[in-house]
Protein backbone atom coordinates (compact mmCIF):
# COMPACT_ATOMS: atom_id res chain seq x y z
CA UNK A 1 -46.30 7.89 15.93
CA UNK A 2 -43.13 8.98 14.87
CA UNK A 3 -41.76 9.26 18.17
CA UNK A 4 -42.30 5.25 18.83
CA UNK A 5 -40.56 4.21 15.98
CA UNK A 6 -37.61 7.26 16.53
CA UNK A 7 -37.34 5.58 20.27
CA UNK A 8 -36.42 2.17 19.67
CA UNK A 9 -33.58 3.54 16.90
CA UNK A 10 -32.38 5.60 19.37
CA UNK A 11 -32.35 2.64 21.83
CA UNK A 12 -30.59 0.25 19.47
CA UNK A 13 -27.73 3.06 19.03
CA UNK A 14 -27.24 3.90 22.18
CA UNK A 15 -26.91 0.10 23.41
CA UNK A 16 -24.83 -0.40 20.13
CA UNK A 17 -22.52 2.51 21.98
CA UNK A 18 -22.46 0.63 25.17
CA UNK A 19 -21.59 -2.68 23.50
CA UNK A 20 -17.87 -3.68 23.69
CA UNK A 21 -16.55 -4.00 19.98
CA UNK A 22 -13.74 -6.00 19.85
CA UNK A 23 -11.64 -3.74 17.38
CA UNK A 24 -11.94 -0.46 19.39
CA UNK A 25 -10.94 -2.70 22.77
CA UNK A 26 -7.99 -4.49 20.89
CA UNK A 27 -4.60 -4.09 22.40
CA UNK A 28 -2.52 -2.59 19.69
CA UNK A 29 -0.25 -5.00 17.38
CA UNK A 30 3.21 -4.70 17.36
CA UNK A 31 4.64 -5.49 13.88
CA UNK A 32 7.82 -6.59 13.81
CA UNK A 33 9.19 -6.92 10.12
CA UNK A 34 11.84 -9.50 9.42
CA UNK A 35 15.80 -8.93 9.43
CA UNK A 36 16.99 -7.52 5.95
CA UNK A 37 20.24 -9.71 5.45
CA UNK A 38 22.85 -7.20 4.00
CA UNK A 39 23.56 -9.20 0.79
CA UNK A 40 26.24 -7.05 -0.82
CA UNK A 41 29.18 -9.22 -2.37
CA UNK A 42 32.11 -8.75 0.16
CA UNK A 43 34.44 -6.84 -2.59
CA UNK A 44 36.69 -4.16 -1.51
CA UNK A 45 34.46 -0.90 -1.42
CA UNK A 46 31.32 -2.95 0.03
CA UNK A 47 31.70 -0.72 3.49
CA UNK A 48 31.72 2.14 1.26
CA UNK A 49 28.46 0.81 -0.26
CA UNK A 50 26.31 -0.22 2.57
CA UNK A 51 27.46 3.16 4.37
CA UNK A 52 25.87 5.16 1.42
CA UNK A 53 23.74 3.24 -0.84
CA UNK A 54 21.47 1.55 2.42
CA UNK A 55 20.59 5.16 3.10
CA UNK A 56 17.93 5.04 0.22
CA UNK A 57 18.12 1.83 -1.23
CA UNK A 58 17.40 -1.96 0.60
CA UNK A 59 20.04 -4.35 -0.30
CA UNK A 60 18.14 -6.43 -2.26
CA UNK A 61 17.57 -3.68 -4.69
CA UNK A 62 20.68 -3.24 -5.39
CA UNK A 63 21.81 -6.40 -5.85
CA UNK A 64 19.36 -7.62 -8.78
CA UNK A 65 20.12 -4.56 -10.86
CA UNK A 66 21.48 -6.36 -13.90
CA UNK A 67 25.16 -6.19 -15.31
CA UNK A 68 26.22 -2.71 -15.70
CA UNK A 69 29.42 -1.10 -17.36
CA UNK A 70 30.82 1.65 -15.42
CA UNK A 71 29.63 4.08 -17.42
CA UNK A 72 26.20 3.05 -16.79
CA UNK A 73 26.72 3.06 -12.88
CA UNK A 74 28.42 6.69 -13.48
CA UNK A 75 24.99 7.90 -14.68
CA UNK A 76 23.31 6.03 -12.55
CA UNK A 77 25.22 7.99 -9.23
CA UNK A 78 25.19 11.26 -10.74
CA UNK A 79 21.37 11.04 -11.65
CA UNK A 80 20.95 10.30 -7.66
CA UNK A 81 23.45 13.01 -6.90
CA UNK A 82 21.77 15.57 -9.26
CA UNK A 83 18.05 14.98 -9.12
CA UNK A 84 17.47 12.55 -5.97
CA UNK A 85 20.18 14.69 -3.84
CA UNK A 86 22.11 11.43 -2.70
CA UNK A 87 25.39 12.85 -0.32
CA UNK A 88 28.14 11.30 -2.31
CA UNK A 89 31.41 12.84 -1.40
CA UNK A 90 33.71 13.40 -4.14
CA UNK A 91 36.40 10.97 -2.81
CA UNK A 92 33.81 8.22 -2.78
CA UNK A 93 32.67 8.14 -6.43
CA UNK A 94 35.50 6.08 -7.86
CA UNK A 95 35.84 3.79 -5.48
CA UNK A 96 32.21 3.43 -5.14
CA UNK A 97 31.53 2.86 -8.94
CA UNK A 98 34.47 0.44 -8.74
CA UNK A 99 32.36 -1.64 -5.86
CA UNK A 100 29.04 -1.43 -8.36
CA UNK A 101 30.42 -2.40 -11.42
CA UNK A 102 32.36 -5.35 -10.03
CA UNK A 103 29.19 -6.94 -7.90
CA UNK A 104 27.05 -6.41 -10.62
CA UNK A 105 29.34 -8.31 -13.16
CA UNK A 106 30.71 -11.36 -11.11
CA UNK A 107 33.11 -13.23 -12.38
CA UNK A 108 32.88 -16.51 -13.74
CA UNK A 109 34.20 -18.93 -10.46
């Protein structure tokens, strides 16, 4: 008895295996994920930016950090220098908190 009901289970599974199933027979999907517009405001210092900042960050992230003093953006770089490892040379720091501190607090036009 057992071995009528075990033979039409194993008949199911191994038509089941024989079966075409769509998502195993798929042809893979290529994703393609839209342009990232480089939205840094063009300030002197934004190549300086997008060469080190874009490394780790997207633009859009850095552009809707709120208004931040220069002090804030100098603890800001050396927490990513000191913790996070960001490779900021030492001749880019000024001019690089220069760039941050003026896109973040435009002025009034």
């Amino acid at each position: 008895m057992k071995s009528a009901l075990l033979s039409p289970v194993l008949a199911c599974l191994a038509l089941s295996l024989l079966l075409p199933h769509p998502p195993l027979l798929a042809a893979p999907r290529k994703l393609e994920l839209p342009p990232e517009p480089i939205t840094f405001p063009d300030l002197p210092g934004v190549q300086l930016a997008k060469a080190h900042c874009l490394s780790c960050h997207s633009s859009e992230y850095i552009t809707t950090q709120p208004p931040l003093p220069k002090k804030a953006w100098t603890a800001s770089l050396e927490k990513m220098r000191l913790k996070y490892g960001a490779t900021l040379p030492e001749d880019a720091l000024e001019p690089l908190l220069d760039y941050l501190t003026r896109a973040s607090n435009p002025e009034p036009r």
